[in-house]
Protein backbone atom coordinates (compact mmCIF):
# COMPACT_ATOMS: atom_id res chain seq x y z
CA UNK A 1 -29.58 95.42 -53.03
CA UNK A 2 -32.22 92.96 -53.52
CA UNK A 3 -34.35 91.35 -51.00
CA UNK A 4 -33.27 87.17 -50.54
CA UNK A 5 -34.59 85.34 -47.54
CA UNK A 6 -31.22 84.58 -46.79
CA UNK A 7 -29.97 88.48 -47.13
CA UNK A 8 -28.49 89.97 -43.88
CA UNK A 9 -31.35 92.80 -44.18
CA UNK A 10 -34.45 91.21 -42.63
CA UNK A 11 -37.74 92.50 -40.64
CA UNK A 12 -40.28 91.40 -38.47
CA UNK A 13 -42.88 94.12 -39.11
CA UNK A 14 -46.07 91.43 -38.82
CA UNK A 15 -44.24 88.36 -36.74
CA UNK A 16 -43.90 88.49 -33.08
CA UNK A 17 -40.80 86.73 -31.75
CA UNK A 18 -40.38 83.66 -30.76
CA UNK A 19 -39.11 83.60 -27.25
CA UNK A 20 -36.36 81.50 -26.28
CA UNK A 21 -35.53 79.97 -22.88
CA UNK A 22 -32.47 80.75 -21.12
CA UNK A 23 -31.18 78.80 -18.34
CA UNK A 24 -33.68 78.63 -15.27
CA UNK A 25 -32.83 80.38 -12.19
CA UNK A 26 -33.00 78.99 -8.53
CA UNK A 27 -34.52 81.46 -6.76
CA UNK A 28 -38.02 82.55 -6.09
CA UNK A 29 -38.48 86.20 -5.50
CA UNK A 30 -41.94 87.74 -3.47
CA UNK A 31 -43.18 91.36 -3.49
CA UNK A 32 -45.96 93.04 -3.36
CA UNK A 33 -48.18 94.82 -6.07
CA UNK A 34 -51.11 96.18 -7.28
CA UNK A 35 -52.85 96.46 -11.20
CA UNK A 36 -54.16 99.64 -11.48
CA UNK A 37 -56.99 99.02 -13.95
CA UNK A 38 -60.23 100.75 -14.97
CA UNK A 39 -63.53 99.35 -16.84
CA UNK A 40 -62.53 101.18 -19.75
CA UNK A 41 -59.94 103.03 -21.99
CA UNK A 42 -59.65 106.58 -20.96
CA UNK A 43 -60.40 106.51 -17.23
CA UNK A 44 -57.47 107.81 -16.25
CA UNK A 45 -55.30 104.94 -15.23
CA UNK A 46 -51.92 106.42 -16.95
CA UNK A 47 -52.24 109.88 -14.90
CA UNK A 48 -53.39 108.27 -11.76
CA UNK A 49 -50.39 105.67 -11.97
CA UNK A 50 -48.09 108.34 -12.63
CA UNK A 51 -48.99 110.32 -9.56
CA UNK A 52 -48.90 107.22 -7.42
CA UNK A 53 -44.99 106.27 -8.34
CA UNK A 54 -44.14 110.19 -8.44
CA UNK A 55 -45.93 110.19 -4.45
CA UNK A 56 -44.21 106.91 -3.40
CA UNK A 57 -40.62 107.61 -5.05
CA UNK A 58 -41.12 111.34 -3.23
CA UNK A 59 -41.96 109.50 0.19
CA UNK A 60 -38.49 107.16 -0.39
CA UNK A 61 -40.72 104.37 -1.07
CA UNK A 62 -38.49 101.46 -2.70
CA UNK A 63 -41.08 100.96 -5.36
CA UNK A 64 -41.16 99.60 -9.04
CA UNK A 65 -43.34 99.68 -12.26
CA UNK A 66 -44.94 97.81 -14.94
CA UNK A 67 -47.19 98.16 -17.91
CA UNK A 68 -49.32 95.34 -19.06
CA UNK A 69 -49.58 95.22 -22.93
CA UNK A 70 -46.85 95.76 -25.54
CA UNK A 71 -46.54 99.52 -25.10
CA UNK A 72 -43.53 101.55 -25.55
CA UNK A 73 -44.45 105.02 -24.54
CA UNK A 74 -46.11 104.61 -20.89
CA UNK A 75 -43.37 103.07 -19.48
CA UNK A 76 -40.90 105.92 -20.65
CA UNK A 77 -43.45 107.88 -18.45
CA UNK A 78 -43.18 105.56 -15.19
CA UNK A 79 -39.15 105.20 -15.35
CA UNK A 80 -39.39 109.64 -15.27
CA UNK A 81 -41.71 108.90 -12.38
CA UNK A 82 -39.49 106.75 -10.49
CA UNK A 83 -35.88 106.68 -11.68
CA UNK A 84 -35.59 102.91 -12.43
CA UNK A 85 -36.63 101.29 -15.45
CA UNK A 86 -40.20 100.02 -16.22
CA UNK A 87 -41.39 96.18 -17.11
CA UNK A 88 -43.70 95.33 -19.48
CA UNK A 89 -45.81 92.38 -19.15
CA UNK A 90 -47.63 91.05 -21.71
CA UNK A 91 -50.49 88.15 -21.20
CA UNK A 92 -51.19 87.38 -24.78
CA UNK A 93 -47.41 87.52 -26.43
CA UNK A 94 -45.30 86.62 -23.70
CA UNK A 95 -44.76 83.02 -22.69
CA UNK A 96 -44.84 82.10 -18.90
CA UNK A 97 -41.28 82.10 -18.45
CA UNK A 98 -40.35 85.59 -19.73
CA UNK A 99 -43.38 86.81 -17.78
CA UNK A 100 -41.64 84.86 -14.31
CA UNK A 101 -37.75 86.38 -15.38
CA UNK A 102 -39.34 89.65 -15.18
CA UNK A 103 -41.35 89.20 -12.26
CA UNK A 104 -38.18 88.10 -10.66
CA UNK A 105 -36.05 90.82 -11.67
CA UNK A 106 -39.13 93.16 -10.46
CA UNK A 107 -39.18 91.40 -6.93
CA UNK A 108 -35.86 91.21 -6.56
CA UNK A 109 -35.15 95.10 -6.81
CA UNK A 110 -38.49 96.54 -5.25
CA UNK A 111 -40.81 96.07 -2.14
CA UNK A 112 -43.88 97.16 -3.91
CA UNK A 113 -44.68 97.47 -7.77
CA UNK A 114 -47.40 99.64 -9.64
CA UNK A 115 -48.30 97.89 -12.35
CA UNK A 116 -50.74 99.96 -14.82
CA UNK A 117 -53.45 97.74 -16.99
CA UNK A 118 -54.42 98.25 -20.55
CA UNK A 119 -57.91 99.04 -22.04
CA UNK A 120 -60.60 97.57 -19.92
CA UNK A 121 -60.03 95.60 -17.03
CA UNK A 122 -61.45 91.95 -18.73
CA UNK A 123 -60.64 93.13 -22.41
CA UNK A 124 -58.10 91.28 -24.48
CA UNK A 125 -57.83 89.29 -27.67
CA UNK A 126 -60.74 87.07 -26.91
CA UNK A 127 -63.43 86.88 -23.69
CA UNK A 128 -61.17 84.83 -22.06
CA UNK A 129 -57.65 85.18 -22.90
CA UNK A 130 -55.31 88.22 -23.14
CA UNK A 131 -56.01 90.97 -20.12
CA UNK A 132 -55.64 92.52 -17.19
CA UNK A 133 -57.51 90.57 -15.17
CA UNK A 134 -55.32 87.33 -16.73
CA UNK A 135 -52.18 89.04 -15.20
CA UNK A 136 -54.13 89.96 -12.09
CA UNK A 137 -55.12 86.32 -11.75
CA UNK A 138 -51.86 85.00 -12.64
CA UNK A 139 -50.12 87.30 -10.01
CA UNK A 140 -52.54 87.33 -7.48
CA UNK A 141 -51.68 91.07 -7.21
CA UNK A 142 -55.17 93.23 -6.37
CA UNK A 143 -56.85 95.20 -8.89
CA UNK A 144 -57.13 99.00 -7.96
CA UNK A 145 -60.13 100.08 -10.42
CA UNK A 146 -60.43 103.42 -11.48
CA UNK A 147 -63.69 104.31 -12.39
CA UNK A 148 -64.39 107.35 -14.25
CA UNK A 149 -67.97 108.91 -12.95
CA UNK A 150 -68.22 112.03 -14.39
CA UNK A 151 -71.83 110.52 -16.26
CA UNK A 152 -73.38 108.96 -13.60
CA UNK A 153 -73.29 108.76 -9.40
CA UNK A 154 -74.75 105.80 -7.88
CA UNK A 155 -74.84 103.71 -10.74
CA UNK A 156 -70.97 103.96 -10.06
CA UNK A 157 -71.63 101.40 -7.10
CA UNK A 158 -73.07 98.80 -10.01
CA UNK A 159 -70.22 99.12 -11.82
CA UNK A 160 -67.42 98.35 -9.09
CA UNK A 161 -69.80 95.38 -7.77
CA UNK A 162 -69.92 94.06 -11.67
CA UNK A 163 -67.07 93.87 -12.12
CA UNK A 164 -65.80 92.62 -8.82
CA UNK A 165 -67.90 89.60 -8.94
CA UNK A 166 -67.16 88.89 -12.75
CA UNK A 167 -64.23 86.64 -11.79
CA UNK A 168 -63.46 84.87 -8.73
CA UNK A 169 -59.42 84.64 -9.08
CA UNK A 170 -59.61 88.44 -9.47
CA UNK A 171 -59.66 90.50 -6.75
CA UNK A 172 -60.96 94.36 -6.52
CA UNK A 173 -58.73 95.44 -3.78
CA UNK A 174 -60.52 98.80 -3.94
CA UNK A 175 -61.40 101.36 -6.20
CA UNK A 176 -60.92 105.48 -6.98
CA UNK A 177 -63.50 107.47 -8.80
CA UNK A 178 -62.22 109.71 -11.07
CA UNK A 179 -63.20 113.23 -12.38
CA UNK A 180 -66.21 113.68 -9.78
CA UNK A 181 -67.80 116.98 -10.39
CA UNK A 182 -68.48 118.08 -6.72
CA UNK A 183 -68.80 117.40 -2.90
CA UNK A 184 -72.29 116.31 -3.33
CA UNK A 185 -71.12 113.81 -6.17
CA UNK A 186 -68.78 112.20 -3.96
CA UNK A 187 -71.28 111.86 -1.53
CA UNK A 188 -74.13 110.26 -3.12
CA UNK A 189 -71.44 107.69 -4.58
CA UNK A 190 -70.21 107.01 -1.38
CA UNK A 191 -73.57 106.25 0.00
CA UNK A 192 -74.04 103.81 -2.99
CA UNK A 193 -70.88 101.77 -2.14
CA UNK A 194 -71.45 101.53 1.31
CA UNK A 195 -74.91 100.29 0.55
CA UNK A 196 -73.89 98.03 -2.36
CA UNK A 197 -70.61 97.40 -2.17
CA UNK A 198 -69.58 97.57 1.69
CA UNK A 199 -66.80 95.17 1.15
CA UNK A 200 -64.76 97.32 -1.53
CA UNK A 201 -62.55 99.93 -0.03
CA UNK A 202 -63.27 103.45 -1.53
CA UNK A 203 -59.06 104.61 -2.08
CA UNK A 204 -60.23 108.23 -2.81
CA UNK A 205 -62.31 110.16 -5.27
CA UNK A 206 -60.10 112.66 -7.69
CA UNK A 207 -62.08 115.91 -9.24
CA UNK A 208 -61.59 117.00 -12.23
CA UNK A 209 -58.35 118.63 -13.33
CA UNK A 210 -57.95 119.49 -16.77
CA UNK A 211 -54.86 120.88 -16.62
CA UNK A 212 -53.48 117.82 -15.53
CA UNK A 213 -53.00 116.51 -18.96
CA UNK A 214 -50.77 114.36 -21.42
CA UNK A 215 -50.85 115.47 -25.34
CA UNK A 216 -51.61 112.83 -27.46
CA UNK A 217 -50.64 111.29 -30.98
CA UNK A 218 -51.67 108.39 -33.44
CA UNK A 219 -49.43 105.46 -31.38
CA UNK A 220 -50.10 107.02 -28.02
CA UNK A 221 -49.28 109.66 -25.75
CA UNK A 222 -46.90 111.94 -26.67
CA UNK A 223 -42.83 110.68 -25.60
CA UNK A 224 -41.84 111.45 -22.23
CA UNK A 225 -38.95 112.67 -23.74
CA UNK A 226 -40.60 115.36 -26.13
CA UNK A 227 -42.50 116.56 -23.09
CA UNK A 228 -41.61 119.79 -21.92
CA UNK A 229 -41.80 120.47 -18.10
CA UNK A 230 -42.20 116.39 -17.39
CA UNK A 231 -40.74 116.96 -13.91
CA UNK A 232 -42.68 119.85 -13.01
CA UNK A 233 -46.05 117.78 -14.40
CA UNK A 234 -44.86 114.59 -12.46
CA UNK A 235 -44.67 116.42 -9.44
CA UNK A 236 -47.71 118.41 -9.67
CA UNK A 237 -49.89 115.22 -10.47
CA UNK A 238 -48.47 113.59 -7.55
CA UNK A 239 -49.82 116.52 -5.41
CA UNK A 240 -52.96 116.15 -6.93
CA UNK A 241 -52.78 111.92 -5.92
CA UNK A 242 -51.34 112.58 -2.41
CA UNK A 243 -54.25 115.26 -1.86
CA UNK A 244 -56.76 113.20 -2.78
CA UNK A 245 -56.22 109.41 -2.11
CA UNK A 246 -55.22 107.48 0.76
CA UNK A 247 -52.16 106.62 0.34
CA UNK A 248 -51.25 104.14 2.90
CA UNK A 249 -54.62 102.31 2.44
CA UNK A 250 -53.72 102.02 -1.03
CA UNK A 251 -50.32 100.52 -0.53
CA UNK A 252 -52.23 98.19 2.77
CA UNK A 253 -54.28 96.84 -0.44
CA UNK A 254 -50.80 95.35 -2.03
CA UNK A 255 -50.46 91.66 -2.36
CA UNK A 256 -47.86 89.15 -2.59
CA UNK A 257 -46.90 87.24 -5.95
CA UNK A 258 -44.11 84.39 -5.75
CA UNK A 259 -42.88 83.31 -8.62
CA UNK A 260 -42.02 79.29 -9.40
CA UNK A 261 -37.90 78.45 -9.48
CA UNK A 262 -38.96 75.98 -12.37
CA UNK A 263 -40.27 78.44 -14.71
CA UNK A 264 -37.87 81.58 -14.30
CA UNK A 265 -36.31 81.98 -17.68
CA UNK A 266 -33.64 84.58 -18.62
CA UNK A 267 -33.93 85.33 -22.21
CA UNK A 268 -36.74 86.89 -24.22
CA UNK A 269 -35.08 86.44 -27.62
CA UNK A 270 -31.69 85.23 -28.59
CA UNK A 271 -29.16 87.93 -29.51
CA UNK A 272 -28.25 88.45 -33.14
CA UNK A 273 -24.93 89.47 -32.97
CA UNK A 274 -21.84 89.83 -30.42
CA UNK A 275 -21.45 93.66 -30.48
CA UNK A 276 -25.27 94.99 -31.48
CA UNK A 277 -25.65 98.86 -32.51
CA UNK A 278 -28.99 100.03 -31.33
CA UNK A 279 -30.65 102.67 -32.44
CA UNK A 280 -32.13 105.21 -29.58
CA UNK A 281 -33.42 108.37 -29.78
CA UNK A 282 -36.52 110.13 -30.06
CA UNK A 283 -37.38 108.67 -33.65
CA UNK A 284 -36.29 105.25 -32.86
CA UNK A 285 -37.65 104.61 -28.87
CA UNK A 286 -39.72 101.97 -29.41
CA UNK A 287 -37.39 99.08 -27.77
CA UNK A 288 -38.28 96.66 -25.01
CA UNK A 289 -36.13 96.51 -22.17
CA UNK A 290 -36.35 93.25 -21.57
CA UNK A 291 -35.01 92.55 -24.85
CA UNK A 292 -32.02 94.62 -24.71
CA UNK A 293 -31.22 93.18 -20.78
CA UNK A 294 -31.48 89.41 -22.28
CA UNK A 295 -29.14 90.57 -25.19
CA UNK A 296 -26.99 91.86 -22.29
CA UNK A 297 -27.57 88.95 -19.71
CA UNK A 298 -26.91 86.44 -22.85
CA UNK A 299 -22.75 88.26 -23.37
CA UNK A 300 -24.09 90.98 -26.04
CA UNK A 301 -22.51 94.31 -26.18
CA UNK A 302 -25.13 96.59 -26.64
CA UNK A 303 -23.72 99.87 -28.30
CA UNK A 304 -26.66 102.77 -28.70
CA UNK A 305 -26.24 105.27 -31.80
CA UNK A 306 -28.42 108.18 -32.64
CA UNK A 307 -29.86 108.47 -35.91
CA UNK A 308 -31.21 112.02 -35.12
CA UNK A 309 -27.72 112.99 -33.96
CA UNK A 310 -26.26 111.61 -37.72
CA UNK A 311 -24.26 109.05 -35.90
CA UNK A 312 -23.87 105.55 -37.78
CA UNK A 313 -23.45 102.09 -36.56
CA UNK A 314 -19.79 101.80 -34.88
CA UNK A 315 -18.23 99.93 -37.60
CA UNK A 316 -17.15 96.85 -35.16
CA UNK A 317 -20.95 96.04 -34.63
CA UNK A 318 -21.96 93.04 -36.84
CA UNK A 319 -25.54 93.42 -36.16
CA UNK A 320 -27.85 96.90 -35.97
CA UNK A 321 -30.93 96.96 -34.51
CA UNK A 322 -33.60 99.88 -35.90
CA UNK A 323 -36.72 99.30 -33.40
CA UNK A 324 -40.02 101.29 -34.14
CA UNK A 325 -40.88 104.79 -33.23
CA UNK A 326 -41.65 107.53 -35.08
CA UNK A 327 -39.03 108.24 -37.87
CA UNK A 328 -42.43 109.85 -39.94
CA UNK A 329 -41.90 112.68 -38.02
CA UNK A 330 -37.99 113.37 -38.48
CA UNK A 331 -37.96 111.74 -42.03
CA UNK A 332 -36.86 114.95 -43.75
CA UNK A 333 -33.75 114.82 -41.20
CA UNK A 334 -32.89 111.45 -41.68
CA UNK A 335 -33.03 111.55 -45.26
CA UNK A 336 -30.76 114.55 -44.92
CA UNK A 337 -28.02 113.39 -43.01
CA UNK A 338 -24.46 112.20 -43.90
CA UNK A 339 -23.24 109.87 -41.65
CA UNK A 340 -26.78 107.29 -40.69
CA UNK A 341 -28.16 106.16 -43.95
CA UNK A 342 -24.59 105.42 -45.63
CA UNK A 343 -23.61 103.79 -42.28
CA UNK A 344 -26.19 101.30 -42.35
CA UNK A 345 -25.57 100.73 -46.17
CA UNK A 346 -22.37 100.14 -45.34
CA UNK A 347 -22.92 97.71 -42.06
CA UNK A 348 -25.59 95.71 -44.22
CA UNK A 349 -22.47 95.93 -47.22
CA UNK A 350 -19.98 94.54 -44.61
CA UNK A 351 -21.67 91.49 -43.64
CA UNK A 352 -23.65 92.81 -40.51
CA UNK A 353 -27.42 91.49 -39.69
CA UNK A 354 -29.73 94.50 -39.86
CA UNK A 355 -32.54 94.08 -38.16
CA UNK A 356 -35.48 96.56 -39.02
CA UNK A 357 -39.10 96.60 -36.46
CA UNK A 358 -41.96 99.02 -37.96
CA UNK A 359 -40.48 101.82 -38.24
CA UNK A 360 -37.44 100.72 -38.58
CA UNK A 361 -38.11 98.51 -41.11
CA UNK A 362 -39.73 101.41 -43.48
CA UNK A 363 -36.54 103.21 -42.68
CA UNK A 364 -35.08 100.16 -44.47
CA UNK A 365 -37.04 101.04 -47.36
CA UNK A 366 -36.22 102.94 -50.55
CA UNK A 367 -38.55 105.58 -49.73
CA UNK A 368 -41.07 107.03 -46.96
CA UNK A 369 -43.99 109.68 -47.74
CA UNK A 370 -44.54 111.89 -44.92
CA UNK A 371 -48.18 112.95 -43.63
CA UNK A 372 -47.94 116.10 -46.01
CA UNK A 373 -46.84 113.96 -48.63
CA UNK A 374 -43.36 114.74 -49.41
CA UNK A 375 -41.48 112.15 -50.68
CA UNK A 376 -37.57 111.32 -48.22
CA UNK A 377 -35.21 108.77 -49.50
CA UNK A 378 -34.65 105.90 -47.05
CA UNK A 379 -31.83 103.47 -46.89
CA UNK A 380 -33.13 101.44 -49.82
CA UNK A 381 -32.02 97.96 -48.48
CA UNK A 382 -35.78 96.76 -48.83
CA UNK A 383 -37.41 97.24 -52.16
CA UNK A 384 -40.28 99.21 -50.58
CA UNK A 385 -42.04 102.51 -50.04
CA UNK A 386 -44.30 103.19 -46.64
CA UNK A 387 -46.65 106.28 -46.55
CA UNK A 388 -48.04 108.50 -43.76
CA UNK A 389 -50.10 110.81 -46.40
CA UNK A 390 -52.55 107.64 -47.32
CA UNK A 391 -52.59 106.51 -43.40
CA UNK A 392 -54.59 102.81 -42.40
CA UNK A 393 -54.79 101.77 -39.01
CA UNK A 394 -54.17 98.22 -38.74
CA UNK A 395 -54.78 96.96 -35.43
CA UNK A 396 -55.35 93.87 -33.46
CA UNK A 397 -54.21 90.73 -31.70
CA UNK A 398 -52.23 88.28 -33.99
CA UNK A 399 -51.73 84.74 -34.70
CA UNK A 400 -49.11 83.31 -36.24
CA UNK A 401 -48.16 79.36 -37.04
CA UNK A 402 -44.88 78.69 -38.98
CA UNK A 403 -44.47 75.69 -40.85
CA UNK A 404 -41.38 76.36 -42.96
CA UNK A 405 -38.62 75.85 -41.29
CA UNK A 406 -36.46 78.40 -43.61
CA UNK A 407 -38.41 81.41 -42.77
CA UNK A 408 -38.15 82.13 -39.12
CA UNK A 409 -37.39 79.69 -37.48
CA UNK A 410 -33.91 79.13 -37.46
CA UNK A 411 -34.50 75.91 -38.98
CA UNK A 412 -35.99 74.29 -35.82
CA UNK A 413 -39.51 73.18 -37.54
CA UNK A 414 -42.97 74.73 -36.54
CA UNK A 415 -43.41 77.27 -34.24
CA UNK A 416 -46.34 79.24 -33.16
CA UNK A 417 -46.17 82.79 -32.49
CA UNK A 418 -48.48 85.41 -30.71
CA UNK A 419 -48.02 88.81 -31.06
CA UNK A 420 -49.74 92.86 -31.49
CA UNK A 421 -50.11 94.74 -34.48
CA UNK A 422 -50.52 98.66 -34.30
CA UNK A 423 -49.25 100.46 -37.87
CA UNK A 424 -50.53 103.38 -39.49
CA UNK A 425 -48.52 103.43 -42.40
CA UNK A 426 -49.25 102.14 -45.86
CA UNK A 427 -46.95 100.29 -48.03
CA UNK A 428 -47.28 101.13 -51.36
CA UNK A 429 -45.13 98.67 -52.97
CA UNK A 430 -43.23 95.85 -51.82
């Protein structure tokens, strides 16, 4: 089938959606929260995080989650943790209103929320727009920092006061030192903030604990799901927290955030079809929430089908969502099986809007080369082939202004769009 722009088979691989309003709600819901952020990538924000909603769930603490930054896999990781499902918040993609729906829908089910940072605290698409400290200021929720000092003791002290003085509507509600080496490393730090720093509550200092680990793989962390003894980690690391932190000083650092009536939304993107099949299982997890609620809030039926389980759309969807993940991995058993591929050949055959994000859009394909290079026939809906063997990492913040009104746009003129990229794969041809 060839490609038209028109053709039921589309794909946003490179365009972030647009998001559409829904109607505004009248309430205003208040919590409290913290960021948990660090000055850098890999200073142990995702395992400290997890012990802290592992702790508070285990104490009967009524407390929620969020990841800033549009990342799939952590916040598999904080719904094990705590049994509800995670937010994500995003400062550069998201417009105001989606950011206040979810906020509200946070608030309204929580009295405290955890809500993990990404990268550095003040990093983001520029100097000044795009991070952590954007949602911290736009919040007002404190920044826990975690600081990883395993290179350096009171120099640790410079780097808490540096970075609490870098902005004034962000606030370092205290800070955690990470992977500290020994009693006498905790103590010449300690002497540095109270000499420096007097005014910046020391949470706890965590040694090292290398066992307390999380494998690792090109998009991330490993799935929560393909994780082993999850429960048994979860509970270990929030040992570990509990032992080490104060707890209750932590949660006395919380803050407040109220969120406007006037610009609560309820709708990240506008449903594509009545009765939407979804795919969902390990090689297709990369779905927002959010998305799926709206879909749900907006009088969607939302019907989830495993790919990996050779199960096919239900044949009264007229739309199928394929979101990203990691069908690279499981290409030899999608190619393979005799009910998924035909049954989206079939819904795209039938009239229904297929709807393919990174991977699922090379699952769209005609063909995908795995990282050994073996070749797996794909749906062959696109006319395109995506490789693993001949990987590229393209990566960055993106920019997007439409002026054709036939392309994305749903005929409603320019539009601007924001969003991530984050792909590995090649595409040989398209």
């Amino acid at each position: 089938m060839p490609w038209r722009r028109n053709s039921p088979v589309f794909s946003l691989l490179r365009v972030a959606s647009k998001i559409v309003p829904g109607v505004a709600k009248n309430t205003t819901s208040s919590c409290n929260g913290i960021i948990v952020a660090a000055p850098s990538s890999g200073s142990g924000k995702t395992l400290l995080t997890l012990g802290l909603l592992r702790a508070m769930a285990n104490r009967g603490a009524n407390v929620a989650s969020a990841k800033i930054g549009p990342d799939y896999i952590d916040p598999a990781f904080h719904s094990a943790a705590t049994g509800r499902t995670c937010a994500n918040l995003d400062p550069w993609a998201m417009r105001d209103g989606l950011r206040h729906h979810i906020l509200n829908d946070l608030c309204g089910g929580a009295e405290l929320v955890v809500c993990e940072g990404v990268m550095g605290l003040f990093d983001g698409a520029t100097a000044t727009e795009g991070s952590t400290a954007d949602m911290a200021a736009a919040t007002g929720w404190p920044v826990v920092l975690v600081v990883d000092a395993r290179a350096q003791a009171a120099s640790a002290a410079a780097v808490v006061r540096g970075f609490a003085d870098l902005r004034a509507d962000v606030a370092i509600g205290g800070v955690i030192f990470n992977r500290m080496g020994s009693e006498r490393h905790s103590r010449i730090i300690s002497d540095a903030m109270a000499h420096y720093a007097p005014h910046i509550p020391v949470l706890g200092y965590l040694p090292r604990h290398d066992a307390l680990s999380l494998p690792s793989r090109h998009l991330g962390l490993v799935q929560a799901g393909e994780h082993a003894a999850l429960e048994a980690f979860l509970d270990q690391t929030a040992a570990f927290v509990t032992k080490h932190i104060d707890l209750d000083a932590l949660i006395g650092v919380a803050g407040p955030v109220s969120v406007p009536d006037s610009a609560s939304a309820t709708a990240a993107i506008a449903p594509f079809g009545q009765r939407i099949a979804v795919a969902y299982d390990a090689a297709f997890a990369f779905s927002y929430a959010h998305i799926l609620d709206g879909w749900r809030r907006a009088g969607a039926e939302i019907q989830l089908f495993s790919p990996l389980g050779d199960e096919a759309p239900s044949a009264s969807a007229d739309a199928v969502y394929l979101p990203g993940g990691y069908p690279e991995l499981h290409a030899g058993e999608l190619a393979a099986g005799q009910m998924f591929l035909p049954g989206i050949r079939r819904a795209a055959a039938g009239g229904a809007r297929v709807f393919g994000e990174c991977g699922g859009y090379m699952v769209l394909g005609e063909g995908l080369i795995d990282a050994d290079g073996a070749h797996h026939a794909m749906a062959g809906l696109l006319p395109l082939e995506t490789s693993f063997a001949e990987r590229r990492l393209h990566l960055g913040y993106r920019h997007l202004r439409v002026t054709d009104p036939d392309t994305v746009n749903g005929g409603l003129g320019e539009a601007e769009y924001r969003g991530h990229e984050f792909h590995y794969a090649t595409i040989i041809h398209e």
